[in-house]
PDB file of N, CA and C in Angstrom:
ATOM      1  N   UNK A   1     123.610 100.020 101.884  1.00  0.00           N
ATOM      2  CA  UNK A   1     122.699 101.154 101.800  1.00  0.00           C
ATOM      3  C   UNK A   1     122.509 101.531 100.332  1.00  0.00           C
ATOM      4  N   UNK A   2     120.843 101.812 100.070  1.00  0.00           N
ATOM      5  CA  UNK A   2     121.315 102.605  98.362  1.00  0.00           C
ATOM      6  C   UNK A   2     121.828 103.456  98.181  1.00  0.00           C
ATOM      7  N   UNK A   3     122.589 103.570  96.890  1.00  0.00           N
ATOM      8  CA  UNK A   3     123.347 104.581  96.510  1.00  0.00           C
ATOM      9  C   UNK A   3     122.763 106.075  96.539  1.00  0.00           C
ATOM     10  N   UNK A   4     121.219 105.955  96.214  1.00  0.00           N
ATOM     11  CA  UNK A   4     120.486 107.031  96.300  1.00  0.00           C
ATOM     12  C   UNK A   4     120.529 107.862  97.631  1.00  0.00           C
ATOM     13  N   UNK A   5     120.701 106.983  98.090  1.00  0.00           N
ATOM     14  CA  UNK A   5     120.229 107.899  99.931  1.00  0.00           C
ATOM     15  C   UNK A   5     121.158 109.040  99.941  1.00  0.00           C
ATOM     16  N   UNK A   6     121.080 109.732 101.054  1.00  0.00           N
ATOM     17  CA  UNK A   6     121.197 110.689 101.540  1.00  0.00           C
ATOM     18  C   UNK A   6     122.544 111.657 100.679  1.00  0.00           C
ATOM     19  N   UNK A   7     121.542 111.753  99.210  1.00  0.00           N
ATOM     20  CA  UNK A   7     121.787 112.703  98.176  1.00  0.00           C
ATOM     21  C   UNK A   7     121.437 113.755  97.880  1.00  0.00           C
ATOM     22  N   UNK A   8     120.753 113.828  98.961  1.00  0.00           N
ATOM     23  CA  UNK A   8     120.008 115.515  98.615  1.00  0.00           C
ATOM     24  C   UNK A   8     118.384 115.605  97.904  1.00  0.00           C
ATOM     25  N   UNK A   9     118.795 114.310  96.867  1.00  0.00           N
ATOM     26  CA  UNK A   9     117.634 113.943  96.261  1.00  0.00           C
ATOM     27  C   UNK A   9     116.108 114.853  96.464  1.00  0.00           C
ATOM     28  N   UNK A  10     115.652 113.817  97.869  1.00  0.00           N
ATOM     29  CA  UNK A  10     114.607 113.917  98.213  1.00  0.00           C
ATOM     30  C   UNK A  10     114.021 115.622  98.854  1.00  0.00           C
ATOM     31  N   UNK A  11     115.226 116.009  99.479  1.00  0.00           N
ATOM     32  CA  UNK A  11     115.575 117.407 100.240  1.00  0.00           C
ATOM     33  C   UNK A  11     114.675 118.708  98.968  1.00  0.00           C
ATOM     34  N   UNK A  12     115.511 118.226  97.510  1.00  0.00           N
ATOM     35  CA  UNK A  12     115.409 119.289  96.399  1.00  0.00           C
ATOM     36  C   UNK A  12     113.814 119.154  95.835  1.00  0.00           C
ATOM     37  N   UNK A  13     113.424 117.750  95.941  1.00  0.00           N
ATOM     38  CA  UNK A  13     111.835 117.424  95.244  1.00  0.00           C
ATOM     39  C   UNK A  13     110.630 117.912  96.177  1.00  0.00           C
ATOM     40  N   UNK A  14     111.556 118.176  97.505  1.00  0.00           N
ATOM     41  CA  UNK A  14     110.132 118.577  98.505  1.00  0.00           C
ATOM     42  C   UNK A  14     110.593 120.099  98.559  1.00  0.00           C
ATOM     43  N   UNK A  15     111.219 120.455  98.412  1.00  0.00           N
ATOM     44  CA  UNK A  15     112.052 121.906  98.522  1.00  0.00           C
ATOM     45  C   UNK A  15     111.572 122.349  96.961  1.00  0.00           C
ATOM     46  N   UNK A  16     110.960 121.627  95.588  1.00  0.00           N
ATOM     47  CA  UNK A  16     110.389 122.435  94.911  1.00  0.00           C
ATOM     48  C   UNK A  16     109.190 122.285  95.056  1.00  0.00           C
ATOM     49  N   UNK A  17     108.135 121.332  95.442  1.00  0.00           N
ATOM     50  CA  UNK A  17     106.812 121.003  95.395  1.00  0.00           C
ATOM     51  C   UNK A  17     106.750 122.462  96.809  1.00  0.00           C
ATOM     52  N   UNK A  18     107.288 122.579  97.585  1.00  0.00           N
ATOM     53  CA  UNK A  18     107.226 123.614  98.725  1.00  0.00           C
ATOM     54  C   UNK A  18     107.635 125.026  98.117  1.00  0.00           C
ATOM     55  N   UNK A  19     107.424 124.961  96.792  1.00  0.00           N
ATOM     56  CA  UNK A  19     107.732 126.610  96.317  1.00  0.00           C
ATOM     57  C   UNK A  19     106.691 126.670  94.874  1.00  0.00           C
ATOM     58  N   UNK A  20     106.483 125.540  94.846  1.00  0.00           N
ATOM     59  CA  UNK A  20     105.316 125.366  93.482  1.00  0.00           C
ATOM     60  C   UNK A  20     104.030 125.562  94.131  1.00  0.00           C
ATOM     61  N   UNK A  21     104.005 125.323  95.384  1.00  0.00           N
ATOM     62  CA  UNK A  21     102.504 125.261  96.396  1.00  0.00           C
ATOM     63  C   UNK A  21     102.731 126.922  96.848  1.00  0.00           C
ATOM     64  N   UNK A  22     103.745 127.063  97.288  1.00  0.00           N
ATOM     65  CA  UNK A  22     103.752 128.974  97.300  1.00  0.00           C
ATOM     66  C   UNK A  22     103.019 129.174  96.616  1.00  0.00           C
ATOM     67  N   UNK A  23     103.630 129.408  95.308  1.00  0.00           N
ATOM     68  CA  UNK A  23     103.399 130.278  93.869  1.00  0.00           C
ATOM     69  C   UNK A  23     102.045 130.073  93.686  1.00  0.00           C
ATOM     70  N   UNK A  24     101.479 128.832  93.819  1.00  0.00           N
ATOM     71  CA  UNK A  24     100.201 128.817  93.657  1.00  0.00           C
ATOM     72  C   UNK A  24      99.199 129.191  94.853  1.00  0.00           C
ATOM     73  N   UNK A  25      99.636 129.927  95.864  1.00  0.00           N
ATOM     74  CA  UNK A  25      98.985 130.109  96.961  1.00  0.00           C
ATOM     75  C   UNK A  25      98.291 129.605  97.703  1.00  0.00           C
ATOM     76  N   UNK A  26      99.071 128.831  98.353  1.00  0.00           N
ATOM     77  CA  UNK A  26      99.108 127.458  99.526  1.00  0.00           C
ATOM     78  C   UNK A  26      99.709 128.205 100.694  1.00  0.00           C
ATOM     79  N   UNK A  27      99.402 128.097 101.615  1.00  0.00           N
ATOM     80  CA  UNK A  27      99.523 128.571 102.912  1.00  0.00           C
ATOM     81  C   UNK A  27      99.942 127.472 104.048  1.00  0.00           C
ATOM     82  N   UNK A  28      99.833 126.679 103.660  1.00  0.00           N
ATOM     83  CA  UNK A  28     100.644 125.415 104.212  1.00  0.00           C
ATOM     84  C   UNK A  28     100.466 124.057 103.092  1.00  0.00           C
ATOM     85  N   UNK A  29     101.134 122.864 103.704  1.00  0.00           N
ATOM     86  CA  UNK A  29     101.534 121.755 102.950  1.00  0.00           C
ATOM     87  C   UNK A  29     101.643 120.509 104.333  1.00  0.00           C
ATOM     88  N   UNK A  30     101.059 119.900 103.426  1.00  0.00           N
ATOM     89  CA  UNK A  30     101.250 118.756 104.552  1.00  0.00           C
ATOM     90  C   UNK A  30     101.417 117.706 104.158  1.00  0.00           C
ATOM     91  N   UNK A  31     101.987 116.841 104.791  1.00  0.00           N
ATOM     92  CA  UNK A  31     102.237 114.772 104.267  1.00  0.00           C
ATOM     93  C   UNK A  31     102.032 113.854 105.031  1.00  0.00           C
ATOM     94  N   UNK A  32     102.085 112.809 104.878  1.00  0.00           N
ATOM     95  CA  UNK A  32     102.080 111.508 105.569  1.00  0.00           C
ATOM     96  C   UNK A  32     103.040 111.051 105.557  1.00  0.00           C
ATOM     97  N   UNK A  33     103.440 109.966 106.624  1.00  0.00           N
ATOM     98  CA  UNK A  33     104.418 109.137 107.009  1.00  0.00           C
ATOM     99  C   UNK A  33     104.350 107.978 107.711  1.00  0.00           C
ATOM    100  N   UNK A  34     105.121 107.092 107.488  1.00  0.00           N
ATOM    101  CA  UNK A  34     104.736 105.433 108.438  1.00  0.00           C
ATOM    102  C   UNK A  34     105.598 105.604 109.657  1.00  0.00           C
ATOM    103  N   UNK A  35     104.550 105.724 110.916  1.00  0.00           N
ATOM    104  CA  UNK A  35     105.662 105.768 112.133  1.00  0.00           C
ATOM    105  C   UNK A  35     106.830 104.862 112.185  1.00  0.00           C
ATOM    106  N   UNK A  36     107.267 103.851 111.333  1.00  0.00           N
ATOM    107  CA  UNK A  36     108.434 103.033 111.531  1.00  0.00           C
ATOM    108  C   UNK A  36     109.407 103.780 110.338  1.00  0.00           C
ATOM    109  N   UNK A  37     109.136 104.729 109.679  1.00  0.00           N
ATOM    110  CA  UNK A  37     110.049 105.416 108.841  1.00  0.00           C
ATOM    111  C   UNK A  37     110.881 106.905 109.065  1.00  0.00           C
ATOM    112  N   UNK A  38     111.828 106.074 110.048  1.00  0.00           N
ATOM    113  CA  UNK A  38     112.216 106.895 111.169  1.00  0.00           C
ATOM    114  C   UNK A  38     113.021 108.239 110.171  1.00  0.00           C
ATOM    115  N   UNK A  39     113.784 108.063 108.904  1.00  0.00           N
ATOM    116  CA  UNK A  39     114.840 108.232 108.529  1.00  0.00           C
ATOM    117  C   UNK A  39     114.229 109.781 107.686  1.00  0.00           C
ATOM    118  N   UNK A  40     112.632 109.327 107.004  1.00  0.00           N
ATOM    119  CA  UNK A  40     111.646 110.037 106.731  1.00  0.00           C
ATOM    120  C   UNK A  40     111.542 111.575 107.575  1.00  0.00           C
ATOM    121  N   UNK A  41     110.943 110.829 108.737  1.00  0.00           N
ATOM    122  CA  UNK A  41     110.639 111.463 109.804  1.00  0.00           C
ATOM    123  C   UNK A  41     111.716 112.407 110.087  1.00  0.00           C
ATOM    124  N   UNK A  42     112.964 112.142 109.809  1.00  0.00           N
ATOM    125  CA  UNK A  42     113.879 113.059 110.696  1.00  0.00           C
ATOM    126  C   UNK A  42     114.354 114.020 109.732  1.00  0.00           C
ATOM    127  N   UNK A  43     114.104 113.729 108.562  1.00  0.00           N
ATOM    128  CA  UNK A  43     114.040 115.202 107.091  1.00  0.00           C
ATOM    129  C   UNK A  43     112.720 115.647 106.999  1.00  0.00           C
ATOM    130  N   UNK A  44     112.033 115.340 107.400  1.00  0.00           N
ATOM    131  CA  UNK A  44     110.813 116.447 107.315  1.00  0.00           C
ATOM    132  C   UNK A  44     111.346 117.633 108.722  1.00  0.00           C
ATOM    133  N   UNK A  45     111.227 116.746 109.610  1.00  0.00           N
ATOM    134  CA  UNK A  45     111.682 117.859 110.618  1.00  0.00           C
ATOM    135  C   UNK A  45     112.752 118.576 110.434  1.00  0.00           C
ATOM    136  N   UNK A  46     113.822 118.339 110.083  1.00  0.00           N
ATOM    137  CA  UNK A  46     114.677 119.031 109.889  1.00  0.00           C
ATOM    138  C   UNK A  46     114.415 120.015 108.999  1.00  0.00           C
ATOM    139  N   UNK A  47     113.280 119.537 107.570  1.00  0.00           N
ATOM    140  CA  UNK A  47     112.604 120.675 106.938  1.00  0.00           C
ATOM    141  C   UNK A  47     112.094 121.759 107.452  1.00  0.00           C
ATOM    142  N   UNK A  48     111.207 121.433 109.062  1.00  0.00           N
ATOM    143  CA  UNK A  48     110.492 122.698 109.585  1.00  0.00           C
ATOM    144  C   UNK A  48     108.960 121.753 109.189  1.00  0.00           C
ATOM    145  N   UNK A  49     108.899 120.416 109.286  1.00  0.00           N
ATOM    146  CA  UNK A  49     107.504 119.672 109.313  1.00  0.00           C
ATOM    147  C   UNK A  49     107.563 119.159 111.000  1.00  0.00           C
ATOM    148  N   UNK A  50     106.266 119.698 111.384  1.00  0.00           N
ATOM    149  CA  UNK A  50     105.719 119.709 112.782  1.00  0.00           C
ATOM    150  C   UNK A  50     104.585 118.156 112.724  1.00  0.00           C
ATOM    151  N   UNK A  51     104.486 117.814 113.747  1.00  0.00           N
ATOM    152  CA  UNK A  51     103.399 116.104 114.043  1.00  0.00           C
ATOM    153  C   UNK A  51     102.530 117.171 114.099  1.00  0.00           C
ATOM    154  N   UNK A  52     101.024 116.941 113.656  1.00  0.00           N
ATOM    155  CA  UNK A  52      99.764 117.680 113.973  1.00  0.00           C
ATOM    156  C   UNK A  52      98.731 116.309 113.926  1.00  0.00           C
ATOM    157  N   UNK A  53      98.868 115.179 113.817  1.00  0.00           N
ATOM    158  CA  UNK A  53      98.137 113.987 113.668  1.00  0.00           C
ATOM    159  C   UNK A  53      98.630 113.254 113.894  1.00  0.00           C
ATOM    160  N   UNK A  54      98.026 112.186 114.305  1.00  0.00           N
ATOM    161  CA  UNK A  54      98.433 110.489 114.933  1.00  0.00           C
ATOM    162  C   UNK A  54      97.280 110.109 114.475  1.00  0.00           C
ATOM    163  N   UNK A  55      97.404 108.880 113.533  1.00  0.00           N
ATOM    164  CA  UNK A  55      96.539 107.931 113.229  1.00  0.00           C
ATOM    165  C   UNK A  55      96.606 106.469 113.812  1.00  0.00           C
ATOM    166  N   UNK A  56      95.635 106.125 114.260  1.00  0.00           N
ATOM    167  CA  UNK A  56      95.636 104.728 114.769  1.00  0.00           C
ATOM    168  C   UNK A  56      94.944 103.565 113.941  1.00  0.00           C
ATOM    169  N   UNK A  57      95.313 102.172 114.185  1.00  0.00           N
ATOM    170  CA  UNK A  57      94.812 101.459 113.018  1.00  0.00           C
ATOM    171  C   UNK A  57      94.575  99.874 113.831  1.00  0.00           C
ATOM    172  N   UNK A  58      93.567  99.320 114.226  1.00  0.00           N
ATOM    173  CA  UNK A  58      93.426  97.994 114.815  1.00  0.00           C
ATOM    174  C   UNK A  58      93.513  97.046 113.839  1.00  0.00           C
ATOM    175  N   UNK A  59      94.165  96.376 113.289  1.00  0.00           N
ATOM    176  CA  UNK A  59      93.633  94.675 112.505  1.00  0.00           C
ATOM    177  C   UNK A  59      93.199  94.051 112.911  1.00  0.00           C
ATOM    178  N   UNK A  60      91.956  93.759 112.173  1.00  0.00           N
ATOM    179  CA  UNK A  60      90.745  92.644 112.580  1.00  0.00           C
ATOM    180  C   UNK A  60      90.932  91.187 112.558  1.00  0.00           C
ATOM    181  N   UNK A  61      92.238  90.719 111.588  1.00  0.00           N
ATOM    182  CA  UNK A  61      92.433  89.556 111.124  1.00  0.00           C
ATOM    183  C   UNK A  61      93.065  88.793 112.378  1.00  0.00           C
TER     184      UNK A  61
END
C-alpha cells in the first residue's frame, strides 16, 4: 500500500478547499468520482458527500 494513504492527507485538502468555498460564498461543493474508486467514495461520504448523479458512458470501439 502507499505510504501516503490513509494519512489524513486528503481528509485536510478537501476540509480546506470546503472552508475556502465558504469564505467565498459557496453554498455547496461538489466532485466527481470513478465508480470503481471505492476507497474515494467511502471519504467523501464519510465527509457528509451525498450521490446526486450517475453518469453513464457506452464505448463505441
Amino acid at each position: 500500500m502507499n505510504p501516503i494513504r490513509l494519512q489524513g492527507y486528503a481528509t485536510q485538502v478537501i476540509e480546506q478547499a470546503e472552508s475556502k468555498a465558504k469564505y467565498l460564498g459557496a453554498i455547496n461543493i461538489g466532485l466527481s468520482v470513478f465508480s470503481c474508486n471505492y476507497g474515494a467514495q467511502a471519504l467523501y461520504q464519510k465527509l457528509g458527500y451525498n450521490v446526486t448523479n450517475i453518469n453513464m458512458i457506452k464505448s463505441l470501439r
